[in-house]
C-alpha atoms as a PDB file:
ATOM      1  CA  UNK A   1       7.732 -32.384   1.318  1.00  0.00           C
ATOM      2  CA  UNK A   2       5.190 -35.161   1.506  1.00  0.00           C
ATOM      3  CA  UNK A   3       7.288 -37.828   2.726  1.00  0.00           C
ATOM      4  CA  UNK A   4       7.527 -35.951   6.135  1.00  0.00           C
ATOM      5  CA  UNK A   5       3.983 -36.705   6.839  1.00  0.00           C
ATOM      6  CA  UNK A   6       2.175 -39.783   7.532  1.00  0.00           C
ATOM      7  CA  UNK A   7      -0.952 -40.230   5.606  1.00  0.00           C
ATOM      8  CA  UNK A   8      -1.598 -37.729   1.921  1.00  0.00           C
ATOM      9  CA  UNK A   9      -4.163 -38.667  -0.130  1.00  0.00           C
ATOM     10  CA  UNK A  10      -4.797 -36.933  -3.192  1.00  0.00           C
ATOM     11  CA  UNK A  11      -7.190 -36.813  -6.046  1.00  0.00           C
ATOM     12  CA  UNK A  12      -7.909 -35.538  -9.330  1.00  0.00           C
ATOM     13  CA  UNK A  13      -9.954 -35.334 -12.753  1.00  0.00           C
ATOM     14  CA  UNK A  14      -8.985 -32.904 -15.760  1.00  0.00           C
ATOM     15  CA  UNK A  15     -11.049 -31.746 -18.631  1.00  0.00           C
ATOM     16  CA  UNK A  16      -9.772 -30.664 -22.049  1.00  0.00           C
ATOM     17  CA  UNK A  17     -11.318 -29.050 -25.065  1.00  0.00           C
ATOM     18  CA  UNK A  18      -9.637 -28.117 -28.205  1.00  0.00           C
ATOM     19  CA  UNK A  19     -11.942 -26.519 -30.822  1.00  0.00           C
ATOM     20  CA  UNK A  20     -11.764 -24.407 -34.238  1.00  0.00           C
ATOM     21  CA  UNK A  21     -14.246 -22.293 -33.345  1.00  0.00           C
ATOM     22  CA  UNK A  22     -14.134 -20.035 -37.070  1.00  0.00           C
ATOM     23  CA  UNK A  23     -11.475 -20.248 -39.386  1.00  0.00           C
ATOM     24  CA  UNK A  24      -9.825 -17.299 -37.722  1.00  0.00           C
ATOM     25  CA  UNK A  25     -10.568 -18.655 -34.007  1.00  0.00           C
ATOM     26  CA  UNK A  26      -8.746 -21.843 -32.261  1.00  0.00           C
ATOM     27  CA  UNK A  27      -9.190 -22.587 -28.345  1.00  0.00           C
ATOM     28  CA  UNK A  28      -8.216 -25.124 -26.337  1.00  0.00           C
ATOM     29  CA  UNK A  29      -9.389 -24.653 -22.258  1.00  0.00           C
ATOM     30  CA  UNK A  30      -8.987 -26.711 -19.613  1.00  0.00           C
ATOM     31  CA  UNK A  31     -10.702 -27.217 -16.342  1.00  0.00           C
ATOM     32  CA  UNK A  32      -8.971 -29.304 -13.608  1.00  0.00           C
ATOM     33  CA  UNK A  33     -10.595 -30.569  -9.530  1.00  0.00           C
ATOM     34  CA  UNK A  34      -8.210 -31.462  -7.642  1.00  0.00           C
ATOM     35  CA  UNK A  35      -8.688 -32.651  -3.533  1.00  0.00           C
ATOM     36  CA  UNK A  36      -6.074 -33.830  -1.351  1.00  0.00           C
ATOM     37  CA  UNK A  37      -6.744 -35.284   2.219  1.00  0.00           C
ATOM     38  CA  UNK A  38      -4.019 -35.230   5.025  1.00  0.00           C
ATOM     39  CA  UNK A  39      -3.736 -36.903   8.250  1.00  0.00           C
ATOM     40  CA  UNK A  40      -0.150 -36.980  10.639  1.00  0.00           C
ATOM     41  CA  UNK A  41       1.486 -35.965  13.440  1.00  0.00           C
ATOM     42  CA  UNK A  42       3.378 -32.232  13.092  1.00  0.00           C
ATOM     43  CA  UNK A  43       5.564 -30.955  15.767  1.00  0.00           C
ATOM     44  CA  UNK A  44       3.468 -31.148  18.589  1.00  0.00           C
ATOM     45  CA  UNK A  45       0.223 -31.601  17.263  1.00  0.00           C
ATOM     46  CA  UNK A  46      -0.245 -35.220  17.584  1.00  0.00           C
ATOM     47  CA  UNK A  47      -2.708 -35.359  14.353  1.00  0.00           C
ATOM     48  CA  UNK A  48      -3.502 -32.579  12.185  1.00  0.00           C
ATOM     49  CA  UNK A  49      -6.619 -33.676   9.667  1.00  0.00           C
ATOM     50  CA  UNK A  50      -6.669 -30.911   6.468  1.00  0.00           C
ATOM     51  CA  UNK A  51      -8.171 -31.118   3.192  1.00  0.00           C
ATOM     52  CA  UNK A  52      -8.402 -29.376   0.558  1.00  0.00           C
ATOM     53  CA  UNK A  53     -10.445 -28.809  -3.175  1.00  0.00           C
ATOM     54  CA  UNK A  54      -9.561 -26.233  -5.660  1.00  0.00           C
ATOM     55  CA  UNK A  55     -10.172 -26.156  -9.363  1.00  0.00           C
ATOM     56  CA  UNK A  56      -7.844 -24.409 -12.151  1.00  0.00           C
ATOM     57  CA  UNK A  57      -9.517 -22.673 -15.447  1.00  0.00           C
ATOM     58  CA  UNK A  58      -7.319 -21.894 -18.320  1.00  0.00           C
ATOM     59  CA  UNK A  59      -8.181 -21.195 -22.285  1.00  0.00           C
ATOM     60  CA  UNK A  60      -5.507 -20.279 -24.872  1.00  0.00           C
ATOM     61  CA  UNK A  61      -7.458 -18.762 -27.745  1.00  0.00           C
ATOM     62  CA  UNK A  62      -5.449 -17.834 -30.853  1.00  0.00           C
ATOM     63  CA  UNK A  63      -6.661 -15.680 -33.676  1.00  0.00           C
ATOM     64  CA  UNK A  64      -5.550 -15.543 -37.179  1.00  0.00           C
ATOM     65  CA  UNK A  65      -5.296 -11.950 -38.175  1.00  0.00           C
ATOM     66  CA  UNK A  66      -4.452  -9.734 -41.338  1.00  0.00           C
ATOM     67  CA  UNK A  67      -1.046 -10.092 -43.237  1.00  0.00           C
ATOM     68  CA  UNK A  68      -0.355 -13.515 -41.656  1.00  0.00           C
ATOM     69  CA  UNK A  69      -0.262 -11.981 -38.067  1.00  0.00           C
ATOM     70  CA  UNK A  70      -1.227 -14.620 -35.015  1.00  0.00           C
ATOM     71  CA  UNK A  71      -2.811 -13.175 -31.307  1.00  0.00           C
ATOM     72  CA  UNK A  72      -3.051 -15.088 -28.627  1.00  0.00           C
ATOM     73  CA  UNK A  73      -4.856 -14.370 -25.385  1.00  0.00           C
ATOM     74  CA  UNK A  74      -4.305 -16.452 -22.381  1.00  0.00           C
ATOM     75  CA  UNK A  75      -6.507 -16.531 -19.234  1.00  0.00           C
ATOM     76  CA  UNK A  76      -5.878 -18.522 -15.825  1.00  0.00           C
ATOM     77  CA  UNK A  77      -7.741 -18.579 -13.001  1.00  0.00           C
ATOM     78  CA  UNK A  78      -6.739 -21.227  -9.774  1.00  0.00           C
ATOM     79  CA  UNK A  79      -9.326 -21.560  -6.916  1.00  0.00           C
ATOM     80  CA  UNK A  80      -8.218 -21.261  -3.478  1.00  0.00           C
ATOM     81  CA  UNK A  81      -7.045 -24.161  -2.142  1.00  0.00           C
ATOM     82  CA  UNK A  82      -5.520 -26.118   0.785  1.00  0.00           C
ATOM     83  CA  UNK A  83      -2.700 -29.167   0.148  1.00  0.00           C
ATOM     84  CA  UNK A  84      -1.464 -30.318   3.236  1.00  0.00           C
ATOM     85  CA  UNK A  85      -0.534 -27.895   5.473  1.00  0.00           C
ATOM     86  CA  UNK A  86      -0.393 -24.962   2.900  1.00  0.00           C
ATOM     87  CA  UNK A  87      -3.805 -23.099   2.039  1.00  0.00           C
ATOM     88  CA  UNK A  88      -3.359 -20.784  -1.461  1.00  0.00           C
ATOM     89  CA  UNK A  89      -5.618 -17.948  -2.297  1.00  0.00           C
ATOM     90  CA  UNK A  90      -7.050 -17.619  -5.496  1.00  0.00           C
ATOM     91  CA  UNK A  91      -4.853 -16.264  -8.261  1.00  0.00           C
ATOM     92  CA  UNK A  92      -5.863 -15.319 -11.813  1.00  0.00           C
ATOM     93  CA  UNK A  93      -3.749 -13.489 -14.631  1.00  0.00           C
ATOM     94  CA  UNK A  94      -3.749 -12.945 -18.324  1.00  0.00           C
ATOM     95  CA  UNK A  95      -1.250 -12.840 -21.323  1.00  0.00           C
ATOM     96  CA  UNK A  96      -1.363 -11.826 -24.453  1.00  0.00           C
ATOM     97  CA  UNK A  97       1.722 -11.946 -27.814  1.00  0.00           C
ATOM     98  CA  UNK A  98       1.342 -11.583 -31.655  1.00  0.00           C
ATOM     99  CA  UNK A  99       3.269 -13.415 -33.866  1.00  0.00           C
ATOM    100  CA  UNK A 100       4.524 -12.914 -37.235  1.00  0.00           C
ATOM    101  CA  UNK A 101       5.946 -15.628 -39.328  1.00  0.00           C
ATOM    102  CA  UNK A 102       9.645 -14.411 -41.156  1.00  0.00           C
ATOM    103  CA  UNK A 103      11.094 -16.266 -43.589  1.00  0.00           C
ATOM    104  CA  UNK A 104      10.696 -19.572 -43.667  1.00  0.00           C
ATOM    105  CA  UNK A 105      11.784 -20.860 -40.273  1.00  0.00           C
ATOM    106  CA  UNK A 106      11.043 -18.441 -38.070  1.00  0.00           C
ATOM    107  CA  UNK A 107       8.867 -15.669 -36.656  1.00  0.00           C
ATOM    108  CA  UNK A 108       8.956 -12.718 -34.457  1.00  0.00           C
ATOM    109  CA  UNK A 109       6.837 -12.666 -31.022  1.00  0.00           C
ATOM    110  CA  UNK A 110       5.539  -9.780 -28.758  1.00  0.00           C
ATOM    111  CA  UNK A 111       3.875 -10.953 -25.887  1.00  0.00           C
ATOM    112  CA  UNK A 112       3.002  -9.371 -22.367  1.00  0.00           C
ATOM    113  CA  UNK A 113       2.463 -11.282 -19.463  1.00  0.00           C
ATOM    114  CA  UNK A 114       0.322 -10.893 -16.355  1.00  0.00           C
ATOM    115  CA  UNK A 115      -1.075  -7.736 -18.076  1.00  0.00           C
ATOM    116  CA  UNK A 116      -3.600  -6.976 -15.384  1.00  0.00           C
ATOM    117  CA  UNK A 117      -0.741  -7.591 -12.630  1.00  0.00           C
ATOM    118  CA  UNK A 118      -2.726  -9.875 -10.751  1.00  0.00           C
ATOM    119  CA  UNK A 119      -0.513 -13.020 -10.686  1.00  0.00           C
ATOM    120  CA  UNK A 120      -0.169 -12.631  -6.983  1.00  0.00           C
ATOM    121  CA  UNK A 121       1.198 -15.872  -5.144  1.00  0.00           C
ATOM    122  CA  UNK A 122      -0.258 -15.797  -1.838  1.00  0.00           C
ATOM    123  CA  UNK A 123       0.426 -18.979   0.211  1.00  0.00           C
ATOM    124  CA  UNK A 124       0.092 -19.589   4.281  1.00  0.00           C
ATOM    125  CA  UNK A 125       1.493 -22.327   6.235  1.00  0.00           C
ATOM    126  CA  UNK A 126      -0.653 -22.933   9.493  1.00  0.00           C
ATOM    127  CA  UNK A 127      -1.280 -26.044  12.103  1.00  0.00           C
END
């Protein structure tokens, strides 16, 4: 999509964190900026100028439970944004599964996703 306009500039800068929080508790989150700059000609406009700066939030936290039982609760959250010509809403949803370990090589998983039903894409095109 990109290589139909003239100038995109984008930018970025992640953080990660990966603890053992208890013996029973393990996390690892993530927080991500992003920014994106964009300058070209588009159909008749003879030079759009956009940008854009959003952020995305995520932890995975897993929890060691009775009778060798694993939960694991996922929550995302991504900042509106804008990347070129596109401008996305916020969006945010949550997951959750239990694992059990069988046998030696393999396990049995439950899991629900989006349990709140909020993982709503909601994207515009405008210039």
């Amino acid at each position: 999509f990109t290589g139909n306009l003239k100038n995109v500039h984008d930018a970025y800068v992640g953080l990660n964190w990966s603890h053992n929080i208890t013996k029973w508790w393990q996390t690892n989150s993530n927080l991500s900026v992003s920014g994106t700059y964009t300058r070209s000609p588009i159909a008749d406009v003879s030079e759009l100028r956009v940008n854009g700066l959003g952020a995305v939030v995520s932890t995975t936290n897993i929890f060691n439970l009775p009778k060798s039982w694993k939960g694991e609760l996922s929550l995302n959250y991504n900042s509106p944004n804008r990347w070129t010509i596109w401008r996305m809403r916020s969006i945010y949803w949550a997951s959750v599964s239990f694992t059990k370990d069988v046998w030696k090589t393999g396990n049995i998983r439950i899991s629900a996703e989006d349990i709140f039903r909020t993982q709503i894409n909601r994207l515009y095109v405008s210039y």
